[in-house]
C-alpha atoms as a PDB file:
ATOM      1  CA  UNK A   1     145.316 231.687 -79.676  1.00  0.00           C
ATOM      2  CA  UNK A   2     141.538 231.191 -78.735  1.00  0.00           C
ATOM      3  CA  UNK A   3     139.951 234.274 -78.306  1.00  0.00           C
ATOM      4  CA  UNK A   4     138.391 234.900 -75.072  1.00  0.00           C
ATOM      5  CA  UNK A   5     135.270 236.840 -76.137  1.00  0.00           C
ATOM      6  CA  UNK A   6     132.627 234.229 -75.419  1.00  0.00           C
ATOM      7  CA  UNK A   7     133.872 234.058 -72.056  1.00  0.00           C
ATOM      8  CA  UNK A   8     132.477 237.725 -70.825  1.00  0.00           C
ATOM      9  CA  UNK A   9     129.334 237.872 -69.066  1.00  0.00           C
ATOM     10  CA  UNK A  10     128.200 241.052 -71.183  1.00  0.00           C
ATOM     11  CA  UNK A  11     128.642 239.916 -74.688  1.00  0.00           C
ATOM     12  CA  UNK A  12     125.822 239.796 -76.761  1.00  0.00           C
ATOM     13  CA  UNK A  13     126.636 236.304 -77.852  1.00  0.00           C
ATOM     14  CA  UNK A  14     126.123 234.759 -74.709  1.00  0.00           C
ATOM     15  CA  UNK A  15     123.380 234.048 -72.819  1.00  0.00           C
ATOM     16  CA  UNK A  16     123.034 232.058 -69.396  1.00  0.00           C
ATOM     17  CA  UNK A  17     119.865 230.776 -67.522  1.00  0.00           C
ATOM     18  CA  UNK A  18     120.220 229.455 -64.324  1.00  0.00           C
ATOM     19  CA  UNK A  19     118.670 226.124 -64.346  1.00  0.00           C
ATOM     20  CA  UNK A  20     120.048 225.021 -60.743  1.00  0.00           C
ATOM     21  CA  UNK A  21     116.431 223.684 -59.524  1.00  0.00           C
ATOM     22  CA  UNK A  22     116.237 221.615 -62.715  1.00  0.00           C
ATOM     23  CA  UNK A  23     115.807 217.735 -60.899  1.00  0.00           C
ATOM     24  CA  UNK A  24     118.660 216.593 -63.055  1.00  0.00           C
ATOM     25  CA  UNK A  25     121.095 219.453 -62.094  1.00  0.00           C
ATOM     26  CA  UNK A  26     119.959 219.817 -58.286  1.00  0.00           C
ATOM     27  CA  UNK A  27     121.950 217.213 -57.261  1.00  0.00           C
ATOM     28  CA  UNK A  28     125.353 218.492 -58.408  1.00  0.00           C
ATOM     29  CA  UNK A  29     124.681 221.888 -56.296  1.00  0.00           C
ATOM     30  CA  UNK A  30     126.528 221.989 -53.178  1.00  0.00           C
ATOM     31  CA  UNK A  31     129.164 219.546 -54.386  1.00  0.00           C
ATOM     32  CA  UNK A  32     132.748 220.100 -53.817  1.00  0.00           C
ATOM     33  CA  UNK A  33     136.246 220.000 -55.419  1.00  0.00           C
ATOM     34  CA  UNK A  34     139.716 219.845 -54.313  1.00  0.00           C
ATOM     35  CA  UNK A  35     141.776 221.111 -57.147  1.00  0.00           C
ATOM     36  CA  UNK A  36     144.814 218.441 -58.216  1.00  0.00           C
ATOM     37  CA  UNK A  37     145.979 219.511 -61.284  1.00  0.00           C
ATOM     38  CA  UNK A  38     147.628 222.993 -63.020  1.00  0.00           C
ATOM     39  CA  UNK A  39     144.667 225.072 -63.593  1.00  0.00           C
ATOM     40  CA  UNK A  40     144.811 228.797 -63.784  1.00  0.00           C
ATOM     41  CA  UNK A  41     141.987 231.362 -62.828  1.00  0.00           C
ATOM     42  CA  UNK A  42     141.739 233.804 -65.667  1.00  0.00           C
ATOM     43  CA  UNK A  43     140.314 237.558 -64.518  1.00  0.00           C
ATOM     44  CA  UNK A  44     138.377 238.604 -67.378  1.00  0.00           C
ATOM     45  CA  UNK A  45     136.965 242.397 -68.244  1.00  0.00           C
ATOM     46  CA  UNK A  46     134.733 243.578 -71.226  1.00  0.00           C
ATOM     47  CA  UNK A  47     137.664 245.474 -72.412  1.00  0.00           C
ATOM     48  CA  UNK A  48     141.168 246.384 -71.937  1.00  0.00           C
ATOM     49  CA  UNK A  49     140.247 249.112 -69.256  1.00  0.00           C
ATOM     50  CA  UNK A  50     137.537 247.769 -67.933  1.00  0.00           C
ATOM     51  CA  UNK A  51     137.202 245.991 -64.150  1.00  0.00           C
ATOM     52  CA  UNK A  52     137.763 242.511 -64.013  1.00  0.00           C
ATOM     53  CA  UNK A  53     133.927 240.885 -63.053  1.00  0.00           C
ATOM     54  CA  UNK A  54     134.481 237.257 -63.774  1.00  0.00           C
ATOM     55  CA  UNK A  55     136.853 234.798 -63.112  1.00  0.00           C
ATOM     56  CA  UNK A  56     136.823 231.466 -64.746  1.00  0.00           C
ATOM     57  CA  UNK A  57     139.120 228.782 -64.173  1.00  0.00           C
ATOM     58  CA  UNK A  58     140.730 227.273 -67.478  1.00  0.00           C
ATOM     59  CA  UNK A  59     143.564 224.731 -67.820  1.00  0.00           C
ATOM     60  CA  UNK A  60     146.461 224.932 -70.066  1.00  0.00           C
ATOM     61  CA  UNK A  61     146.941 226.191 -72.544  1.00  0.00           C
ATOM     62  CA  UNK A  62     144.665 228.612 -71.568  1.00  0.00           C
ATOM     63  CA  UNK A  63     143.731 231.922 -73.469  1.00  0.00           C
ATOM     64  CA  UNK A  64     144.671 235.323 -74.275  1.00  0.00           C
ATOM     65  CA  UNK A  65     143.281 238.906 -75.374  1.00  0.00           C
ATOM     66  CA  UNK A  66     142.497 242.497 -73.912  1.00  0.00           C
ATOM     67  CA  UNK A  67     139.974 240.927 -71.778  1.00  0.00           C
ATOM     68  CA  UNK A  68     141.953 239.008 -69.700  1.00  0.00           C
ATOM     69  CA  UNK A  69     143.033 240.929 -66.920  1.00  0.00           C
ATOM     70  CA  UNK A  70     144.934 238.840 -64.715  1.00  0.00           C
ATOM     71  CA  UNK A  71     145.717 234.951 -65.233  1.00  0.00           C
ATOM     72  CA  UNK A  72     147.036 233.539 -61.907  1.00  0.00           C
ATOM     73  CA  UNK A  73     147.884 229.542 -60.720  1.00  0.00           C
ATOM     74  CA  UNK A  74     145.372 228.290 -58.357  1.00  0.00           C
ATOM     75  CA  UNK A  75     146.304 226.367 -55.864  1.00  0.00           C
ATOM     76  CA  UNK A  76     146.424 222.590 -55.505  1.00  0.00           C
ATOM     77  CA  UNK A  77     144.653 222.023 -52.704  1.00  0.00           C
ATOM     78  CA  UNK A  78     142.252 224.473 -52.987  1.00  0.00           C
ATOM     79  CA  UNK A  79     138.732 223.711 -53.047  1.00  0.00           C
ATOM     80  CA  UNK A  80     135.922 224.475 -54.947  1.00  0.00           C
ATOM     81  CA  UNK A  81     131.850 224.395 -54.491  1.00  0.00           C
ATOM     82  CA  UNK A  82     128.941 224.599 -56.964  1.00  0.00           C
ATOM     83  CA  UNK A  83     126.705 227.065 -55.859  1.00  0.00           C
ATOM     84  CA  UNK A  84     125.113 227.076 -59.595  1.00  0.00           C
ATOM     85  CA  UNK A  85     124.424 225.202 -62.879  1.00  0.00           C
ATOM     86  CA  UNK A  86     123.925 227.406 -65.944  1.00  0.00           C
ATOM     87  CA  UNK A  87     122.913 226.549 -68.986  1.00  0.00           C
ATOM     88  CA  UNK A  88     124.738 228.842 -71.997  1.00  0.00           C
ATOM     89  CA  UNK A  89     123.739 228.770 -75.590  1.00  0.00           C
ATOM     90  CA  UNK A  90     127.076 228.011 -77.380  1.00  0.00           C
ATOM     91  CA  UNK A  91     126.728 225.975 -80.208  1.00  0.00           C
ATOM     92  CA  UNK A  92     130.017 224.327 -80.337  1.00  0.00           C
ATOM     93  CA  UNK A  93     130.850 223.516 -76.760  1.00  0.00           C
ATOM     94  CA  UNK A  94     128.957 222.085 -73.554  1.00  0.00           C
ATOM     95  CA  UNK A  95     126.323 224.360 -72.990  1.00  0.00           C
ATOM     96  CA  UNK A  96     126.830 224.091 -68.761  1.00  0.00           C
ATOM     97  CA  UNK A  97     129.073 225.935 -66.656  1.00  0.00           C
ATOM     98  CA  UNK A  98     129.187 226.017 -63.042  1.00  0.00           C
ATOM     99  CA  UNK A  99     129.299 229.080 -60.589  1.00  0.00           C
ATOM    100  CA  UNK A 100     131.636 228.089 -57.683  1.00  0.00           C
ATOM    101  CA  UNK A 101     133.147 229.409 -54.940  1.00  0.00           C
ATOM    102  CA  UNK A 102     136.586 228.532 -54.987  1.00  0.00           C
ATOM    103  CA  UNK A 103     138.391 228.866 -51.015  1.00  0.00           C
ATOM    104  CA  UNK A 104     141.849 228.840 -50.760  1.00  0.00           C
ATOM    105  CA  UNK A 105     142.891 231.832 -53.035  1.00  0.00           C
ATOM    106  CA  UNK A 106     143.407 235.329 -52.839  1.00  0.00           C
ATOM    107  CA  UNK A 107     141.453 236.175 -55.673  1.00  0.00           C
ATOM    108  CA  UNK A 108     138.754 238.804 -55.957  1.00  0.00           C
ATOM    109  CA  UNK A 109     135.766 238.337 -53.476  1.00  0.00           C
ATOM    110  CA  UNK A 110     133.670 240.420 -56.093  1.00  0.00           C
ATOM    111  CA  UNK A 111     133.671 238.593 -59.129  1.00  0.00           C
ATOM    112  CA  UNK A 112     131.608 236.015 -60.054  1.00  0.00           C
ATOM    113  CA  UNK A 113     133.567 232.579 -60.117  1.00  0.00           C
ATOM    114  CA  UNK A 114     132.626 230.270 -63.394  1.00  0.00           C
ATOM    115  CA  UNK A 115     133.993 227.135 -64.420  1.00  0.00           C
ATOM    116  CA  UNK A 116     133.034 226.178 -67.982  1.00  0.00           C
ATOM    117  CA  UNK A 117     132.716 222.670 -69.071  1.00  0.00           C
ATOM    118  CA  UNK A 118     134.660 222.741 -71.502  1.00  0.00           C
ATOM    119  CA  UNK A 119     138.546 223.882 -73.025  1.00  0.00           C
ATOM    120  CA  UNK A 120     139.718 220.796 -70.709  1.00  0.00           C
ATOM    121  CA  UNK A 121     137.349 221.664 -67.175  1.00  0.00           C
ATOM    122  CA  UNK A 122     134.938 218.515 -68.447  1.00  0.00           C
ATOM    123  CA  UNK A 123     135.099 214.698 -67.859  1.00  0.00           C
ATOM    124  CA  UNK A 124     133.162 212.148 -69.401  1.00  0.00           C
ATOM    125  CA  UNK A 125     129.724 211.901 -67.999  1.00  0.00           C
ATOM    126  CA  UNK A 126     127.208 214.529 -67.324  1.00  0.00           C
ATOM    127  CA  UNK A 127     128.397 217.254 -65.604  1.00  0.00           C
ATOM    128  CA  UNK A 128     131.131 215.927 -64.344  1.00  0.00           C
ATOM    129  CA  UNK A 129     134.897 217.469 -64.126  1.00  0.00           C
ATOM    130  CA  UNK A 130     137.875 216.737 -65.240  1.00  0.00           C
ATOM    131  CA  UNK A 131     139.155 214.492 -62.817  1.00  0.00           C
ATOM    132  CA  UNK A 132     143.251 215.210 -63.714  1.00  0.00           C
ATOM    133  CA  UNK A 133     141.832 218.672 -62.339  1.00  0.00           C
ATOM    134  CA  UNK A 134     139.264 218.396 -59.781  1.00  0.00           C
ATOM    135  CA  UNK A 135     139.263 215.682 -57.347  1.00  0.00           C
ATOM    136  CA  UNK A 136     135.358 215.448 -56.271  1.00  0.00           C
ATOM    137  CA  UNK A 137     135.351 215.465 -52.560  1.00  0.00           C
ATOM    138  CA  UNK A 138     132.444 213.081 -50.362  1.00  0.00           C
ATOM    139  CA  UNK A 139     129.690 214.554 -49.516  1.00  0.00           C
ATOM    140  CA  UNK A 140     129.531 216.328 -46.173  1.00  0.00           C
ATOM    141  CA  UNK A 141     127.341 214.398 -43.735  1.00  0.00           C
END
């Protein structure tokens, strides 16, 4: 099982910086997703009794633990939109995740909304998705 720890906003072991104005990132803010492919949105908590205050979306096989509080389907057809990059300081994995908003759910307005490029989310190229996932949508005119 992969543990799920690295995933909470409040752990020590992560940090994020926002680096959404950063010329190379800018460009991928606003974009938008249409979900195609089995992904679920995991709620996760610090701990076993604590609220749920981030929900990342994480294909198969997923992940398990005391922090997860909910794991749900999203979906197909449901859309998603960068409203952030951030830049984490994993060592082992991509160090960007996206905040999104993610419409066509009834998921919990409150928490944030990540999806982390990696455990299956990323495609080959810079910040790009998986595409067996998310199906990038044209930009709105």
């Amino acid at each position: 099982m992969v543990a799920a720890l690295g995933a909470l906003p409040g752990c020590s072991e992560q940090k994020l910086k926002d680096v959404s104005n950063d010329p190379k990132v800018k460009p991928f803010i606003g974009s938008q997703y249409e979900i195609v492919g089995l992904v679920y949105a995991y709620g996760m908590r610090e701990h076993s009794k604590a609220p749920v205050d981030l929900i990342t979306l994480i294909p198969p096989p997923g992940i398990e633990g005391s922090q997860v509080g909910f794991r749900t389907p999203v979906r197909v057809g449901s859309t998603i939109t960068v409203l952030k990059v951030l830049r984490t300081n994993r060592l082992f994995d991509p160090e960007m995740d996206f905040v999104v908003s993610l419409e066509g759910t009834e998921l919990p307005a409150e928490a944030i909304t990540r999806v982390e490029l990696f455990r299956g989310n990323e495609g080959t190229g810079f910040l790009q998705l998986n595409p067996a996932i998310y199906r990038k949508l044209p930009a709105a005119r």
